[in-house]
C-alpha atoms as a PDB file:
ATOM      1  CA  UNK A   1       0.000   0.000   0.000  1.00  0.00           C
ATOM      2  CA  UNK A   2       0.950   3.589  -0.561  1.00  0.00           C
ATOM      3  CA  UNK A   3       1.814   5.425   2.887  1.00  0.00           C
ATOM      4  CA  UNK A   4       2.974   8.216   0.914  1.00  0.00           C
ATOM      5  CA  UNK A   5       1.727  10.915  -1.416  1.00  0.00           C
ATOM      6  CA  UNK A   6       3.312  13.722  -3.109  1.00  0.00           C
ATOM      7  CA  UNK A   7       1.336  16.867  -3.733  1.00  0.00           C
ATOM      8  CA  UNK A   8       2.442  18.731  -6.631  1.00  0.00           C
ATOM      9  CA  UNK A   9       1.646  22.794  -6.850  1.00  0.00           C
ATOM     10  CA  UNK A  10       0.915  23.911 -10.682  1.00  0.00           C
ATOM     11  CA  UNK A  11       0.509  27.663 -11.452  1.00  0.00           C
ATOM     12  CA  UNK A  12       1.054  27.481 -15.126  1.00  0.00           C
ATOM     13  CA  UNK A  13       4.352  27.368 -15.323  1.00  0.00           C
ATOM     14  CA  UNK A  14       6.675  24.822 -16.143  1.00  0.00           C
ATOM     15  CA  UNK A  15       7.140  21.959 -13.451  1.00  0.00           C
ATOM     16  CA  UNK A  16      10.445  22.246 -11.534  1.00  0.00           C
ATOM     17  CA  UNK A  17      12.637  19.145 -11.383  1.00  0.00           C
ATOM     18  CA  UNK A  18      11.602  17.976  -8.059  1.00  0.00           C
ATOM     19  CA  UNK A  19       7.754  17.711  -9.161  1.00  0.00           C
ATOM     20  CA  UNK A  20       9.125  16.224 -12.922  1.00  0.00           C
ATOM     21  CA  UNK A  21      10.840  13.557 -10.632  1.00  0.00           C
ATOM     22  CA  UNK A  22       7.731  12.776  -8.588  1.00  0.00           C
ATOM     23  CA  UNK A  23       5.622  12.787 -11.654  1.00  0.00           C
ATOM     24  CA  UNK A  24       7.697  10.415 -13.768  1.00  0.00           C
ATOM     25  CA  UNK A  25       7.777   7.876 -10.759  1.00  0.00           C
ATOM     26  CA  UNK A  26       3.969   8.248 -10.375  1.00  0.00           C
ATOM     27  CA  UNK A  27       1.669   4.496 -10.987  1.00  0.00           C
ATOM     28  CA  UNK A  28      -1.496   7.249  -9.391  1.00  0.00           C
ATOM     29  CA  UNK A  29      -2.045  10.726 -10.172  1.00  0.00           C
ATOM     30  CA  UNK A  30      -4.916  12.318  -8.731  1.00  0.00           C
ATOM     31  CA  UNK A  31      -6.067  15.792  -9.758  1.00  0.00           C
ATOM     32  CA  UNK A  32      -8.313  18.381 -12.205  1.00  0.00           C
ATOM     33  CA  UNK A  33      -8.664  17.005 -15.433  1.00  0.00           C
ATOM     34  CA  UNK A  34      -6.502  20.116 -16.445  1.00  0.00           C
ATOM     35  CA  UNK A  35      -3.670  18.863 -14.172  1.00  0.00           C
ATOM     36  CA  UNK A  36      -4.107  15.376 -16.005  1.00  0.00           C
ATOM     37  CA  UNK A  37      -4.027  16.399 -19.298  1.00  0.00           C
ATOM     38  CA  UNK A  38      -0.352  17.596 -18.657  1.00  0.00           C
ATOM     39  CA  UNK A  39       2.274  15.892 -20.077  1.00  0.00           C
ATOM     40  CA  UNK A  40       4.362  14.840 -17.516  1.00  0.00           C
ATOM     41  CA  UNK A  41       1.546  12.309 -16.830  1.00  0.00           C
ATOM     42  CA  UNK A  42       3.070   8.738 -17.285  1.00  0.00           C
ATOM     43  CA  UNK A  43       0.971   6.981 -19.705  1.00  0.00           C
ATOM     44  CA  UNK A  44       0.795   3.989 -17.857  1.00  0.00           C
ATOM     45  CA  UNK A  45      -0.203   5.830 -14.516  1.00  0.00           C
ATOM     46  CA  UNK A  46      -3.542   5.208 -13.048  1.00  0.00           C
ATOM     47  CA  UNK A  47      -5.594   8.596 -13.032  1.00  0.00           C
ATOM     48  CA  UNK A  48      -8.339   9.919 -10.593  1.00  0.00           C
ATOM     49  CA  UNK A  49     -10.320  12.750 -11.195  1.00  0.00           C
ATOM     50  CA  UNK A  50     -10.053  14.969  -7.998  1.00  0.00           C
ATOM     51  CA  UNK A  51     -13.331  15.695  -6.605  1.00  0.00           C
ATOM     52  CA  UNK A  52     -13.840  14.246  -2.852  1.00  0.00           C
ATOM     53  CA  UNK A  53     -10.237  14.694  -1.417  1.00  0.00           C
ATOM     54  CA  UNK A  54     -11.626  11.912   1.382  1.00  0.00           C
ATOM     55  CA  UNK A  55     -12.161   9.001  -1.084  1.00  0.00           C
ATOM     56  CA  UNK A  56      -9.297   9.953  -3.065  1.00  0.00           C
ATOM     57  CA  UNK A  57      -7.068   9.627  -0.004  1.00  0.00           C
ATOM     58  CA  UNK A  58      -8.754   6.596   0.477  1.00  0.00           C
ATOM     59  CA  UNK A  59      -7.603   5.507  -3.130  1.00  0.00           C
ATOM     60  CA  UNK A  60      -4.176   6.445  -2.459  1.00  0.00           C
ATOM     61  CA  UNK A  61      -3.644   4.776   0.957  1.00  0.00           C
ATOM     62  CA  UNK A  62      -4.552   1.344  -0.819  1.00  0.00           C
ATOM     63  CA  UNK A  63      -2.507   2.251  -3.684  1.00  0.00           C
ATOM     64  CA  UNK A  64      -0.111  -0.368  -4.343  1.00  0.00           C
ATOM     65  CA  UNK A  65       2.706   1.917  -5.702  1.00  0.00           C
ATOM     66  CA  UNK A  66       3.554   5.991  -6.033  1.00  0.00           C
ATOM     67  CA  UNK A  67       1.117   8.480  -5.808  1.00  0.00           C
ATOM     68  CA  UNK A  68       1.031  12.303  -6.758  1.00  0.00           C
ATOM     69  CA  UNK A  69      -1.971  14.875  -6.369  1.00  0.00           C
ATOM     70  CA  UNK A  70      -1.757  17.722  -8.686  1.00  0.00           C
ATOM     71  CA  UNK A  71      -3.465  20.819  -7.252  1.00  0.00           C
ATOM     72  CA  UNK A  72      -3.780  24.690  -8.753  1.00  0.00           C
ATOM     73  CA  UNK A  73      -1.355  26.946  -6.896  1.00  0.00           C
ATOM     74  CA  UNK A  74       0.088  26.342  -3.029  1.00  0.00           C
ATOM     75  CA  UNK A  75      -1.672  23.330  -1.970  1.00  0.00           C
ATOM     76  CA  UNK A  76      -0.848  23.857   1.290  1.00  0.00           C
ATOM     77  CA  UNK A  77      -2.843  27.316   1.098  1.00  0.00           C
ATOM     78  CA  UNK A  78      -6.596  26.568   1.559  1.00  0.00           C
ATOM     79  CA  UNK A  79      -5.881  23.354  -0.906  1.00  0.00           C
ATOM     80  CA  UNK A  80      -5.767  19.774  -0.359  1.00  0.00           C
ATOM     81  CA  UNK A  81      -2.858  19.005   2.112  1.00  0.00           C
ATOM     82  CA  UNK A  82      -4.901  19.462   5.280  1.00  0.00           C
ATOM     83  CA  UNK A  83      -7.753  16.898   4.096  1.00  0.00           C
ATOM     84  CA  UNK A  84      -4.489  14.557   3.243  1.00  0.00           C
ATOM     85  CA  UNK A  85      -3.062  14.527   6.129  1.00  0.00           C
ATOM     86  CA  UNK A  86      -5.797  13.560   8.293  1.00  0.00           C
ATOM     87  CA  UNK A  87      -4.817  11.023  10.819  1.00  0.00           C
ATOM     88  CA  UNK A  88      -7.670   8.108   9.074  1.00  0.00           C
ATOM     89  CA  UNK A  89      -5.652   7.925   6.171  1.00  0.00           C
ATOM     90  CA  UNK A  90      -2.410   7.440   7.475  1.00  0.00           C
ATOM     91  CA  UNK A  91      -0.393   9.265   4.668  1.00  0.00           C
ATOM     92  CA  UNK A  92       2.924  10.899   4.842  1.00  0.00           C
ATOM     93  CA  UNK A  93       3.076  14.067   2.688  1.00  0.00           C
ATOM     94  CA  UNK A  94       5.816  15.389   0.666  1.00  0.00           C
ATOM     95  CA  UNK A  95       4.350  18.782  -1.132  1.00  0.00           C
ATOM     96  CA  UNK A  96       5.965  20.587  -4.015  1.00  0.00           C
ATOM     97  CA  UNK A  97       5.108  24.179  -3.893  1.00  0.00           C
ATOM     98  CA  UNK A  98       3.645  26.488  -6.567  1.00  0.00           C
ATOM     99  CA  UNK A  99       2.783  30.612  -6.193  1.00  0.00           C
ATOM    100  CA  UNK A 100      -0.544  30.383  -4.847  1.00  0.00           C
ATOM    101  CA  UNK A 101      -3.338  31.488  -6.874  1.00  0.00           C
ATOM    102  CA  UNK A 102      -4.040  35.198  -4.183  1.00  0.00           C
ATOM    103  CA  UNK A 103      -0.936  36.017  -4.653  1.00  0.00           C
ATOM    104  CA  UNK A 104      -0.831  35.632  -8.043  1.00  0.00           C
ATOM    105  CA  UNK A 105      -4.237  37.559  -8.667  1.00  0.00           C
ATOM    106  CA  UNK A 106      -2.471  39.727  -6.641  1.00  0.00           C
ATOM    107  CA  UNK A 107       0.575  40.765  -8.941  1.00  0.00           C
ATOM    108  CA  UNK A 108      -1.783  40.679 -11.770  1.00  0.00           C
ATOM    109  CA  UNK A 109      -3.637  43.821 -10.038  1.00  0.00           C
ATOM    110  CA  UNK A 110      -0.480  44.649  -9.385  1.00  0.00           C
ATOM    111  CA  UNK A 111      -1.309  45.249  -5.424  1.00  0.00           C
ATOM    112  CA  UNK A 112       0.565  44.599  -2.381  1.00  0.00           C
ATOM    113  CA  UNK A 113      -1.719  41.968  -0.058  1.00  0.00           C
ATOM    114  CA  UNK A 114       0.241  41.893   3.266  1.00  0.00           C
ATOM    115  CA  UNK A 115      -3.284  43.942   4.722  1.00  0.00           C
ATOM    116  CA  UNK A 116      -5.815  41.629   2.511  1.00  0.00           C
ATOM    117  CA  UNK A 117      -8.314  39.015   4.349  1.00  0.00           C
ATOM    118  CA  UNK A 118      -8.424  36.161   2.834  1.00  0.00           C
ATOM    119  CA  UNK A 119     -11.723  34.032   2.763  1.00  0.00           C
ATOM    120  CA  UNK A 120     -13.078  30.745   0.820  1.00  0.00           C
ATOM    121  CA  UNK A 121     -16.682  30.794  -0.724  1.00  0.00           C
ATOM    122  CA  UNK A 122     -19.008  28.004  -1.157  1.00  0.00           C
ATOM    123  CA  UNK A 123     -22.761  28.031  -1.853  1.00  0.00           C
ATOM    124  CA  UNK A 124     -23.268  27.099   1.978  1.00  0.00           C
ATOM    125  CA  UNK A 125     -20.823  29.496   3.425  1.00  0.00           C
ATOM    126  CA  UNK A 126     -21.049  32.771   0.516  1.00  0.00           C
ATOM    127  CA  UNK A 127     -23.014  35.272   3.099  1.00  0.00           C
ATOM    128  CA  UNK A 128     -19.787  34.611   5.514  1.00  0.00           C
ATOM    129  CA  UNK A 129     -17.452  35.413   3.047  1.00  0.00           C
ATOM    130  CA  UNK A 130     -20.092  38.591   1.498  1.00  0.00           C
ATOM    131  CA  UNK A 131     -20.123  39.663   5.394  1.00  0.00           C
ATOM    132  CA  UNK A 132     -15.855  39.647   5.254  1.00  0.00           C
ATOM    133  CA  UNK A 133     -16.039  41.781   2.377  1.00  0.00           C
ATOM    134  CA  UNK A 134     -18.453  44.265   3.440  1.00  0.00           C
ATOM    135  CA  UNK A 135     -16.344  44.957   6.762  1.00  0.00           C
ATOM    136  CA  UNK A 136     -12.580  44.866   5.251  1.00  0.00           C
ATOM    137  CA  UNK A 137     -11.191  47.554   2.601  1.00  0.00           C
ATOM    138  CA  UNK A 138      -9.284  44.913   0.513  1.00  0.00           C
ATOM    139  CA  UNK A 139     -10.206  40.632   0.488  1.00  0.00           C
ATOM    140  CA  UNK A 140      -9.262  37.846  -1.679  1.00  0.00           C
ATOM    141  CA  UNK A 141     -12.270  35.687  -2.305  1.00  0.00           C
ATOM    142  CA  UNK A 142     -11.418  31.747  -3.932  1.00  0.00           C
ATOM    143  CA  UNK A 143     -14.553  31.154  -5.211  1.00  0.00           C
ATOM    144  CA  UNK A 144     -16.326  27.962  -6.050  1.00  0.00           C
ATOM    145  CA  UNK A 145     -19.183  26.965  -8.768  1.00  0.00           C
ATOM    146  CA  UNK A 146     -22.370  28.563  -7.531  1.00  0.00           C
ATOM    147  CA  UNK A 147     -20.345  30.864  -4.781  1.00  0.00           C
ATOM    148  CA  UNK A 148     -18.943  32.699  -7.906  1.00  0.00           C
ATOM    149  CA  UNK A 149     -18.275  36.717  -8.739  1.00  0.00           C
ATOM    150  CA  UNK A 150     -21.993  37.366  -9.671  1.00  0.00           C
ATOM    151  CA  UNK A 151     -23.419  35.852  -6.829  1.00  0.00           C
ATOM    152  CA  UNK A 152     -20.725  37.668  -4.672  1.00  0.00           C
ATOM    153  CA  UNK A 153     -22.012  40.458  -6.280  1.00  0.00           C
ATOM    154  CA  UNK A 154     -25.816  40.220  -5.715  1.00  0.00           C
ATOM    155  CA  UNK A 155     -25.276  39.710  -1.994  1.00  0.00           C
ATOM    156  CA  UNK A 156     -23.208  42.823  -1.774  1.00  0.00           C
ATOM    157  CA  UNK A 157     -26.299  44.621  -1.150  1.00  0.00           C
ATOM    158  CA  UNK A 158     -26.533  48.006  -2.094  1.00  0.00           C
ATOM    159  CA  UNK A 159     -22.520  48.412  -0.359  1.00  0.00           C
ATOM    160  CA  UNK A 160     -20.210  49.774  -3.017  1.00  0.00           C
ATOM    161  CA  UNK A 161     -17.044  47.934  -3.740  1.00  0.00           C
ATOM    162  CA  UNK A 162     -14.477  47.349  -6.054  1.00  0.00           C
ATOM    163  CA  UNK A 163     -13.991  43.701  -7.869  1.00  0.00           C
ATOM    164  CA  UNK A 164     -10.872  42.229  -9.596  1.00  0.00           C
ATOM    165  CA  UNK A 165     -11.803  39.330 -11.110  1.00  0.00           C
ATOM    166  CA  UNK A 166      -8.413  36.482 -12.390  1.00  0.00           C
ATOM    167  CA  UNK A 167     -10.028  33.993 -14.558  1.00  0.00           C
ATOM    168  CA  UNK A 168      -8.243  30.944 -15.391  1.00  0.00           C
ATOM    169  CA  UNK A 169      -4.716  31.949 -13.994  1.00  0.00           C
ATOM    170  CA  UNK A 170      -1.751  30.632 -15.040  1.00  0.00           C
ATOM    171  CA  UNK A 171      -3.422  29.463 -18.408  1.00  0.00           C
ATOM    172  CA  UNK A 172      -4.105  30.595 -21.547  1.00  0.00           C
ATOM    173  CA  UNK A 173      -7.701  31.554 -21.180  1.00  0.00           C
ATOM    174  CA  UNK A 174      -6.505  33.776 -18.077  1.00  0.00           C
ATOM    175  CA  UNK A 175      -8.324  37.238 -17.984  1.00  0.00           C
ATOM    176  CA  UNK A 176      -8.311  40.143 -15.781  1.00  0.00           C
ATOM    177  CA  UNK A 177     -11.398  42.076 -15.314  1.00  0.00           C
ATOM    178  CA  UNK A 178     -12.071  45.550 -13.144  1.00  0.00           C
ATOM    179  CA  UNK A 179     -16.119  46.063 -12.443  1.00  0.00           C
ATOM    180  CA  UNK A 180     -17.886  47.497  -9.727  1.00  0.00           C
ATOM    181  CA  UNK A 181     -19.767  45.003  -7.998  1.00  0.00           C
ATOM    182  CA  UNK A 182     -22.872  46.447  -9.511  1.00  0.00           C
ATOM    183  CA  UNK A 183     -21.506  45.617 -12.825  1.00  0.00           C
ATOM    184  CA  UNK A 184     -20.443  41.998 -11.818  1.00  0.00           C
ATOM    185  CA  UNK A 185     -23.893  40.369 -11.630  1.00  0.00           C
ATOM    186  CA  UNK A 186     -24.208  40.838 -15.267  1.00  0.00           C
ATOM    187  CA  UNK A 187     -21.627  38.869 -16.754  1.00  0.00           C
ATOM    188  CA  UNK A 188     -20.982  35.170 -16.791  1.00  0.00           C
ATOM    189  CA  UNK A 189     -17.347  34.066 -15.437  1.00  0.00           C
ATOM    190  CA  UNK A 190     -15.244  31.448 -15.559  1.00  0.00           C
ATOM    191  CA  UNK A 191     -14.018  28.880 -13.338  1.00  0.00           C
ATOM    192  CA  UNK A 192     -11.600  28.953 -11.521  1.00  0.00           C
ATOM    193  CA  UNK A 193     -11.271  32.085 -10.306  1.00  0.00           C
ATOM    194  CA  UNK A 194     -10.263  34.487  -7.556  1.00  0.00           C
ATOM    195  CA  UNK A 195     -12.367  37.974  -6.732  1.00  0.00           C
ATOM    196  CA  UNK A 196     -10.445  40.846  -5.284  1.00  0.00           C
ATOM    197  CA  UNK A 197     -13.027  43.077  -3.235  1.00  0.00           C
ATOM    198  CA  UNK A 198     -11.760  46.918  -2.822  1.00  0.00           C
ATOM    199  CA  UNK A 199     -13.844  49.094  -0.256  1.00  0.00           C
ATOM    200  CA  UNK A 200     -13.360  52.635   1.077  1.00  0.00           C
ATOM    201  CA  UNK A 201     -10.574  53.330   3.279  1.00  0.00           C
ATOM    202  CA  UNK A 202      -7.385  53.974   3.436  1.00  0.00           C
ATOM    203  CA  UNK A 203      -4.806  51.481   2.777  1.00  0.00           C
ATOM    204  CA  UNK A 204      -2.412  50.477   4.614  1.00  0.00           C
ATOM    205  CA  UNK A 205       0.782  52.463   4.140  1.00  0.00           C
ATOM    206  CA  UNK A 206       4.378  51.242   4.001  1.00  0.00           C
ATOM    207  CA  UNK A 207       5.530  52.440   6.995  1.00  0.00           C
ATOM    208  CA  UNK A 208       2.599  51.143   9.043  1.00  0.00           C
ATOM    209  CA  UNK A 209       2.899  47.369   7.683  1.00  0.00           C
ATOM    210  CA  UNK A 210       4.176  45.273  10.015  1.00  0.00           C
ATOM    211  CA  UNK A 211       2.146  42.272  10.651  1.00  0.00           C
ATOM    212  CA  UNK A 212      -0.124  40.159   7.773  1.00  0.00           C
ATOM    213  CA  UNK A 213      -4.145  40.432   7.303  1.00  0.00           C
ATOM    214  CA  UNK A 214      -6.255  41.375  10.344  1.00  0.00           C
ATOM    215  CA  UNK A 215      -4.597  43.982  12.860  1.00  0.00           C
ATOM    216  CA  UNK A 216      -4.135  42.603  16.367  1.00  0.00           C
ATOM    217  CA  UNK A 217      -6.757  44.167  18.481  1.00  0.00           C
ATOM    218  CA  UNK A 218      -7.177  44.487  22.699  1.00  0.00           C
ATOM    219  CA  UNK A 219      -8.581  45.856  25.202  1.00  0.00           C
ATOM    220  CA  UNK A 220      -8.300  49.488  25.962  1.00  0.00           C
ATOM    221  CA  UNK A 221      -5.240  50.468  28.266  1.00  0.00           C
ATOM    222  CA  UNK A 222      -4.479  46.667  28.523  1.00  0.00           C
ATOM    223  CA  UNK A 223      -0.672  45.934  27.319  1.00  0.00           C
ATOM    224  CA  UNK A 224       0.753  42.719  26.104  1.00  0.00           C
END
């Protein structure tokens, strides 16, 4: 059986020797069906479609062989290395980096994002992450189908902001949009994507950053 798994970051650009390695060594890849498509995927490999990072871990630890999960940007950023290394499935993890896919939406606005919040949407959770945007100047939403930039958009309600939306990043089909979120409902986007919400407010100034997303709040007159 498998008892280890290498997770392999892809932001477009070419694969760096270490993930080549792990690839060409691979009898199971697991990933999007972009990520198998590459290739760098052996022929011979065994391929799973990534959708339920549970049973695919499940897969893996009765693997008979080595495995590799391809995932978009930093997997180790909101992506799949937590669910991997859940204690049921017994797996040691090896993970191969990539630029995750904030802070590459990030250079594409060409933005600093030491003072964003960063939030994930899904259908079930979207008014938490709405509610995030609403009360910071400047968050990174990674959206999901049906927790997307229109529907961000429609929940806004009536509050003003500013959306960057990265389409596709780190492929061909990548596109950078600027709309207000009144605009946003309108159009149909792609998937993936990340949404960069801009409110009022100052932002935060060199000189002032010294510590990343939220500021570290107290109470009044209380030190330490």
């Amino acid at each position: 059986m498998s008892d280890r798994v290498t997770v392999i970051g892809w932001d477009g650009s070419p694969l760096t020797t270490a993930a080549t390695a792990a690839l060409s060594a691979a009898t199971l890849v697991a990933g999007a069906g972009h990520h198998l498509a590459l290739p760098e995927v052996p022929v011979g490999a065994e391929r799973i479609r990534l959708g339920s990072v549970d049973l695919a871990a499940r897969r893996i630890a009765g693997h008979r062989g080595s495995a590799v999960v391809l995932a978009d940007g930093d997997p180790g950023f909101f992506g799949v290395v937590r669910s991997l290394r859940a204690p049921e499935h017994g797996l040691e993890v090896e993970v191969v980096p990539a630029v995750s896919s904030v802070a590459t939406a990030f250079a594409r606005a060409g933005m600093p994002w030491d003072d964003a919040q960063v939030v994930v949407a899904h259908p079930r959770t979207l008014r938490r992450a709405v509610n995030v945007c609403r009360a910071h100047h400047k968050v990174a939403v990674l959206t999901s189908p049906g927790a997307g930039p229109a529907e961000l958009a429609l929940l806004m309600e009536g509050v003003h902001r500013t959306f960057v939306i990265c389409e596709e990043l780190g492929t061909a089909r990548e596109r950078v949009t600027v709309l207000t979120s009144d605009k946003t409902a309108d159009h149909a986007w792609r998937d993936p994507n990340v949404v960069i919400v801009i409110g009022s407010g100052p932002e935060t100034t060199a000189t002032g950053a010294w510590i990343a997303g939220r500021r570290p709040t107290g109470v009044p007159g209380t030190r330490g």
